[in-house]
Protein backbone atom coordinates (compact mmCIF):
# COMPACT_ATOMS: atom_id res chain seq x y z
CA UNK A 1 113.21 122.92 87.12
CA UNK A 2 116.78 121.79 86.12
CA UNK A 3 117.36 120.39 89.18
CA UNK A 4 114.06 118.40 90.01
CA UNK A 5 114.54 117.17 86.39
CA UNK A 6 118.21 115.81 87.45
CA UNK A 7 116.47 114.25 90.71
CA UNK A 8 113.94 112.68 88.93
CA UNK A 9 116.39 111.08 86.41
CA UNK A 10 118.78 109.68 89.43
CA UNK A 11 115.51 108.51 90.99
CA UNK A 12 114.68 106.30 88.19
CA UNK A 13 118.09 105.35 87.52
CA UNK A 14 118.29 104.11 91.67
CA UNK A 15 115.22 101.85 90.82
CA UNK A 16 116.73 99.99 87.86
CA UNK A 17 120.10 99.12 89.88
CA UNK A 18 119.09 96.44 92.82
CA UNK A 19 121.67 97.53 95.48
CA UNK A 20 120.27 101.61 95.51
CA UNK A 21 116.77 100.07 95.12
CA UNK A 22 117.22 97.81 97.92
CA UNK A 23 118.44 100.86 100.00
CA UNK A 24 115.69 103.41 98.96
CA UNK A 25 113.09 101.11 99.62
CA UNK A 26 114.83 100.11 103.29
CA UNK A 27 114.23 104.42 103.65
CA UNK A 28 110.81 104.35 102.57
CA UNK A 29 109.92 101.64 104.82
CA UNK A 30 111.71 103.46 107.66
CA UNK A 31 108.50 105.42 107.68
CA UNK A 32 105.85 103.13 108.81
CA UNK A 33 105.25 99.22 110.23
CA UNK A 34 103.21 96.35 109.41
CA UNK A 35 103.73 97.01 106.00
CA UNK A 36 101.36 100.33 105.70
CA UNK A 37 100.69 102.58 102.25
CA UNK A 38 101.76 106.02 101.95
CA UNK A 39 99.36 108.12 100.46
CA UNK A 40 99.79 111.53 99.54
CA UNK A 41 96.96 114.25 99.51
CA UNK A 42 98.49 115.93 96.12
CA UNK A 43 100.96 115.45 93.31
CA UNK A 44 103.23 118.27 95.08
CA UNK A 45 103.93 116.34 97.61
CA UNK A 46 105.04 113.38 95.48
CA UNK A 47 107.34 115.73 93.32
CA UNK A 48 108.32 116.91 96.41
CA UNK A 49 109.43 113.19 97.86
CA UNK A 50 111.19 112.29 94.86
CA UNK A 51 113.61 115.42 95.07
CA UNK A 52 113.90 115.09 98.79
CA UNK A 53 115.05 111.53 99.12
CA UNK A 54 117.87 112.55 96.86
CA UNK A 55 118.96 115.42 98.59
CA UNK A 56 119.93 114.99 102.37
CA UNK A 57 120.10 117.73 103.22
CA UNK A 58 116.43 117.98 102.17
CA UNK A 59 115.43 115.10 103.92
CA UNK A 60 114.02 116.70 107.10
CA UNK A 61 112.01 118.67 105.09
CA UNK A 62 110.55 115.90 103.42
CA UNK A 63 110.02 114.31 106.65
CA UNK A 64 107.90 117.40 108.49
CA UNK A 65 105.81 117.31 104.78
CA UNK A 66 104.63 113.67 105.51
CA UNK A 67 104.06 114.38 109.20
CA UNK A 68 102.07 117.37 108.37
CA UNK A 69 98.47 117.33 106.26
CA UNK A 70 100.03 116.73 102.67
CA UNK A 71 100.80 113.02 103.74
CA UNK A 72 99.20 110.61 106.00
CA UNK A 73 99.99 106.96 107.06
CA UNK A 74 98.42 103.68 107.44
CA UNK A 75 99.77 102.16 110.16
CA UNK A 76 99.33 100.41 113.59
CA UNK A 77 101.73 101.33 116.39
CA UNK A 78 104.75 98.45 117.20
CA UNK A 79 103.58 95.38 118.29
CA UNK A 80 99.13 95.98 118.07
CA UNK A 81 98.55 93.74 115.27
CA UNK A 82 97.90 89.92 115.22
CA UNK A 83 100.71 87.86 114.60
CA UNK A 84 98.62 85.20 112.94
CA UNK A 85 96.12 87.69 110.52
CA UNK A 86 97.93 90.87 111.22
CA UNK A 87 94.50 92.31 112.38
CA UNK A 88 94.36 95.30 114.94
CA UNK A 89 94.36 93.99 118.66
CA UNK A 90 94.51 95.94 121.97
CA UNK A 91 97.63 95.60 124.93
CA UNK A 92 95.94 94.03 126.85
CA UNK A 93 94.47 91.28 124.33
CA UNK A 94 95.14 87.55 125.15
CA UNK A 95 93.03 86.57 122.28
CA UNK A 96 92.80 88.01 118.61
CA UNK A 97 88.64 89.16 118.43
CA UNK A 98 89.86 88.65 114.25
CA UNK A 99 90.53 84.89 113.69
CA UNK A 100 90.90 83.83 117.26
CA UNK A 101 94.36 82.92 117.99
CA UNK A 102 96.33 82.98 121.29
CA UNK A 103 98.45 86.57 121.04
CA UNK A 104 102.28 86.40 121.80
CA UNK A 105 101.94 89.43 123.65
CA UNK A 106 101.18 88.36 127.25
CA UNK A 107 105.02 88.70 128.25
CA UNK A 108 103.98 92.91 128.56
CA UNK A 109 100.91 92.41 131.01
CA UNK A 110 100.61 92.15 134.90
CA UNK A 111 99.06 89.71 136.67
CA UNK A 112 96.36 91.93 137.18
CA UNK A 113 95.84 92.80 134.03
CA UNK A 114 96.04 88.74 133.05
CA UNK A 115 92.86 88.19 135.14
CA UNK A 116 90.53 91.30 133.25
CA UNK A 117 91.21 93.04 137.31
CA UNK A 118 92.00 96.43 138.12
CA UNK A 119 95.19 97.40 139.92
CA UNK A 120 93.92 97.24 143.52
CA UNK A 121 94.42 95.45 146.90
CA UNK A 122 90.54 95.09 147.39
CA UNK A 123 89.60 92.40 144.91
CA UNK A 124 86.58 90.18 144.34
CA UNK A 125 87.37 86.90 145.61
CA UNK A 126 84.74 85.25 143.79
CA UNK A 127 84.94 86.82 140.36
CA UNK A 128 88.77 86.06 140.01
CA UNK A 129 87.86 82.53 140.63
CA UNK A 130 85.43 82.50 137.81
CA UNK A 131 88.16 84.49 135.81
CA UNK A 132 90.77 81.64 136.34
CA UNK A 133 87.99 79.17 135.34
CA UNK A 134 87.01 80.72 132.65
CA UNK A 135 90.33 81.46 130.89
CA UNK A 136 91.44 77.61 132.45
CA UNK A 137 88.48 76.70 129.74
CA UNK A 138 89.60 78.62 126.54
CA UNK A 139 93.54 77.57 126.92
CA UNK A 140 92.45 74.30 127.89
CA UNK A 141 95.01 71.75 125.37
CA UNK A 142 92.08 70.11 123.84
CA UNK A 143 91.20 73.03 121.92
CA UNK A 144 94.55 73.54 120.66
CA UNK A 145 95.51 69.70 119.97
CA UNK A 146 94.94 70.82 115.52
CA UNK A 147 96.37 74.45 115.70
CA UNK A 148 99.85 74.93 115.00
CA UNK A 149 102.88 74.28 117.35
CA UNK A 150 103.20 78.47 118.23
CA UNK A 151 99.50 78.39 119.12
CA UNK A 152 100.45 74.48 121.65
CA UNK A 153 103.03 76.25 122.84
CA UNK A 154 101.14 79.54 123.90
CA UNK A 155 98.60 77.69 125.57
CA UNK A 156 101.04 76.22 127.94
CA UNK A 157 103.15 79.48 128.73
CA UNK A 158 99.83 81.20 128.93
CA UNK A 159 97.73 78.62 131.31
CA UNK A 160 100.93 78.35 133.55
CA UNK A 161 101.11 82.38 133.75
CA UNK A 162 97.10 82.66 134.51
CA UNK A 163 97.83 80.21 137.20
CA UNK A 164 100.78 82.10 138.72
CA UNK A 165 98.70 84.73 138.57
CA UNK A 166 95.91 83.66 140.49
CA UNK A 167 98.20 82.24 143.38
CA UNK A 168 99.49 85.55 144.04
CA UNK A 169 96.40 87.71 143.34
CA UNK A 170 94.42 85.42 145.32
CA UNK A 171 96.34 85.66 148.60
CA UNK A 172 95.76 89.15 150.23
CA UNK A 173 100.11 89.58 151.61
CA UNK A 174 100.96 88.22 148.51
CA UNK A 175 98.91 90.48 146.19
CA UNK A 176 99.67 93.45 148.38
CA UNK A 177 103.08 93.01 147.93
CA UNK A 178 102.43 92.44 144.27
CA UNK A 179 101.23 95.80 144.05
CA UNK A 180 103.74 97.34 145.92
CA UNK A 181 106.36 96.12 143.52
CA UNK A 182 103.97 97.69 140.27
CA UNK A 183 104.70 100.75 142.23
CA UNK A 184 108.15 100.60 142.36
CA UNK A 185 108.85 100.01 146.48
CA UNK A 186 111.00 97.42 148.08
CA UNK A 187 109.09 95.75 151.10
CA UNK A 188 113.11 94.76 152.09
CA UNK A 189 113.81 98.38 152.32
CA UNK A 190 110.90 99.25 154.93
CA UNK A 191 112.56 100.14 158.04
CA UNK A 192 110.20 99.17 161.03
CA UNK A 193 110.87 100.77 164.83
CA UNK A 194 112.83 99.21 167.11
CA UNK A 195 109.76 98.32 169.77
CA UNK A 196 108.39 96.19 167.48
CA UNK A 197 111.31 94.47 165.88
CA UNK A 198 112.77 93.70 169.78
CA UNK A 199 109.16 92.82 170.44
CA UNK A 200 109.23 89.77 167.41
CA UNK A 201 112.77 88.59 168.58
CA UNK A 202 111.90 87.69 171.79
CA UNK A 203 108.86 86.15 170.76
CA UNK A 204 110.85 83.89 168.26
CA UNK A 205 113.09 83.26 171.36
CA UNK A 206 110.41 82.43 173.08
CA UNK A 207 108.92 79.41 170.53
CA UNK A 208 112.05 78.29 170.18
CA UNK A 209 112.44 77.36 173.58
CA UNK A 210 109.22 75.24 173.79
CA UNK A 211 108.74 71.84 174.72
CA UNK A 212 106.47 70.37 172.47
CA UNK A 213 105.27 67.66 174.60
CA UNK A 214 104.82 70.53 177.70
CA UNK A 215 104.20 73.74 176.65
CA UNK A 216 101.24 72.83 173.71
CA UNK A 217 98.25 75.15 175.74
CA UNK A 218 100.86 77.64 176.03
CA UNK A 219 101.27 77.46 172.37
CA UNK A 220 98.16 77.29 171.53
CA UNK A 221 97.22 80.57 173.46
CA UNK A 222 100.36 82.40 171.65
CA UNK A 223 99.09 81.10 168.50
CA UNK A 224 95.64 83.07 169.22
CA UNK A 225 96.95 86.28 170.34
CA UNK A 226 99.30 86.23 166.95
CA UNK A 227 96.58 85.65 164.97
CA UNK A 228 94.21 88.58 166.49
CA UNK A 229 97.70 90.68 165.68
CA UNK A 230 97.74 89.27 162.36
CA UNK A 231 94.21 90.24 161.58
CA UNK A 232 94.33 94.11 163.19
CA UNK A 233 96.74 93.96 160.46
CA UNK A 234 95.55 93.39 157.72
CA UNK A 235 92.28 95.45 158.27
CA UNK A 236 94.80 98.18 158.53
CA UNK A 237 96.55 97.28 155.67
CA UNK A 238 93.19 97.05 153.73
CA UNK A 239 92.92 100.71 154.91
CA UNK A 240 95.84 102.26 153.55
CA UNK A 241 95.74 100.50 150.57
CA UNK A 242 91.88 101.94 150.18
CA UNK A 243 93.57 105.83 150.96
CA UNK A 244 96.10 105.30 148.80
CA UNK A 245 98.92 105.25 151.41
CA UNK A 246 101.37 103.27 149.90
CA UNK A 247 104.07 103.84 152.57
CA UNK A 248 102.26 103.09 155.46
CA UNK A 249 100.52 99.88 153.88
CA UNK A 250 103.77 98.51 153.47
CA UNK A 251 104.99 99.15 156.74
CA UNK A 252 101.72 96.94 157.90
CA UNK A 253 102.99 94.01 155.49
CA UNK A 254 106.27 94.33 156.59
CA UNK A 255 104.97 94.05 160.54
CA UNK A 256 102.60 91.28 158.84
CA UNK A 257 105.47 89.42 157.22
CA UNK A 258 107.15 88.81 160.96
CA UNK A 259 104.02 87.73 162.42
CA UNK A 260 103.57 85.30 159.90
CA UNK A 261 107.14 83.78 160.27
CA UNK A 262 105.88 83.17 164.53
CA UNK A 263 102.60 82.01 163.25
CA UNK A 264 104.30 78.85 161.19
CA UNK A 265 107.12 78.46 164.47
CA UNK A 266 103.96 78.07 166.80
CA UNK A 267 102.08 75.77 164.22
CA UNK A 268 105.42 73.60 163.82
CA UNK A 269 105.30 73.04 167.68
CA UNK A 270 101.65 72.12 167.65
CA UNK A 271 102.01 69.51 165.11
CA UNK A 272 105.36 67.87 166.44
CA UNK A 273 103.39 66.04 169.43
């Protein structure tokens, strides 16, 4: 009794000098964000606090008391409030559902996740174009010509990074490869067999040695059998992707990748007569 009398008089003594206040309150706040309110299921529990944040040694104790059923917290995790209204949004919010504003938390997502789409290789064509129109509408700068310079200035990171994300998600390489990355593997680490590397050199060899004022049917016949390679391809590519085969779909944009390098070589040659 003694002794929570003694804590209790320290405890008001900390509140009437600013510098302990300042530091007990810095402690209490330690224990939640966004500004929540403790509030405790019984006056033990508050005697119990004020002894505990006096005593150090006590301090874990106190701790486990509010994690358990005597105390609970209002609170939002880090970062899942509004920065304009402070209401609750999701991660994957662009827009506040509260009062409407652009969220500053579009730095976290994927470019997948940027366009409403699921992780995937196979992708609606169609609907992502609506997507991009759609969000090209609601960041558009008219609508943002009276809100505040944050709000200007998200609309321009933001319509630039829905863009970016459409070239890439919109191209079937470059969105495979995109994914690949999300899943952690280097397309420059693929090693591909020796066959079909030797098989690519001599074909580059092979362009590069062409007369573009001669050898344009000759080109144009290469060009046709690349492409028919090109497209095998990617329907296997499509394949793995579809059974999950991460390994083996990269190896197929890796082989892709080369074919694409003799595909521009040959279209080079066609243009330059």
């Amino acid at each position: 009794a003694r002794g929570n009398m003694a804590a209790s008089m320290r405890l008001s003594a900390a509140f009437k000098k600013p510098g302990l206040s300042s530091g007990f309150s810095k402690y209490v706040s330690s224990f939640s964000v966004a500004k929540p309110s403790v509030i405790c299921s019984s006056p033990l529990a508050n005697r119990h606090f004020s002894v505990c944040m006096l005593k150090p040694k006590l301090r874990g104790s106190c701790e486990q008391l509010f994690r358990n059923q005597s105390v609970r917290f209002k609170q939002r995790p880090f970062g899942q409030v509004c920065w304009n209204c402070r209401g609750p949004v999701t991660r994957t919010d662009i827009v506040c559902k509260k009062c409407d504003s652009l969220l500053d938390t579009y730095g976290k997502l994927n470019y997948f996740e940027i366009m409403g789409e699921t992780p995937r290789y196979d992708i609606d064509a169609s609907k992502l174009q609506e997507k991009l129109h759609e969000m090209q509408k609601s960041l558009h700068p008219d609508r943002f010509a009276s809100k505040s310079r944050k709000e200007q200035d998200l609309s321009d990171d933001l319509s630039a990074l829905v863009n970016q994300a459409y070239q890439i998600l919109s191209r079937p390489e470059k969105r495979a490869r995109y994914l690949l990355e999300l899943h952690g593997i280097d397309l420059q680490a693929i090693e591909l067999d020796a066959p079909f590397l030797d098989r690519m050199m001599e074909l580059n060899e092979r362009v590069a040695d062409m007369d573009p004022a001669r050898d344009q049917d000759t080109a144009r016949e290469l060009l046709q059998t690349v492409r028919v390679e090109i497209s095998l391809l990617n329907e296997q590519m499509d394949s793995f992707f579809q059974k999950d085969d991460l390994e083996r779909a990269c190896v197929a944009l890796a082989k892709l990748m080369y074919l694409r390098n003799v595909e521009t070589l040959l279209r080079d040659v066609l243009k330059e007569l």
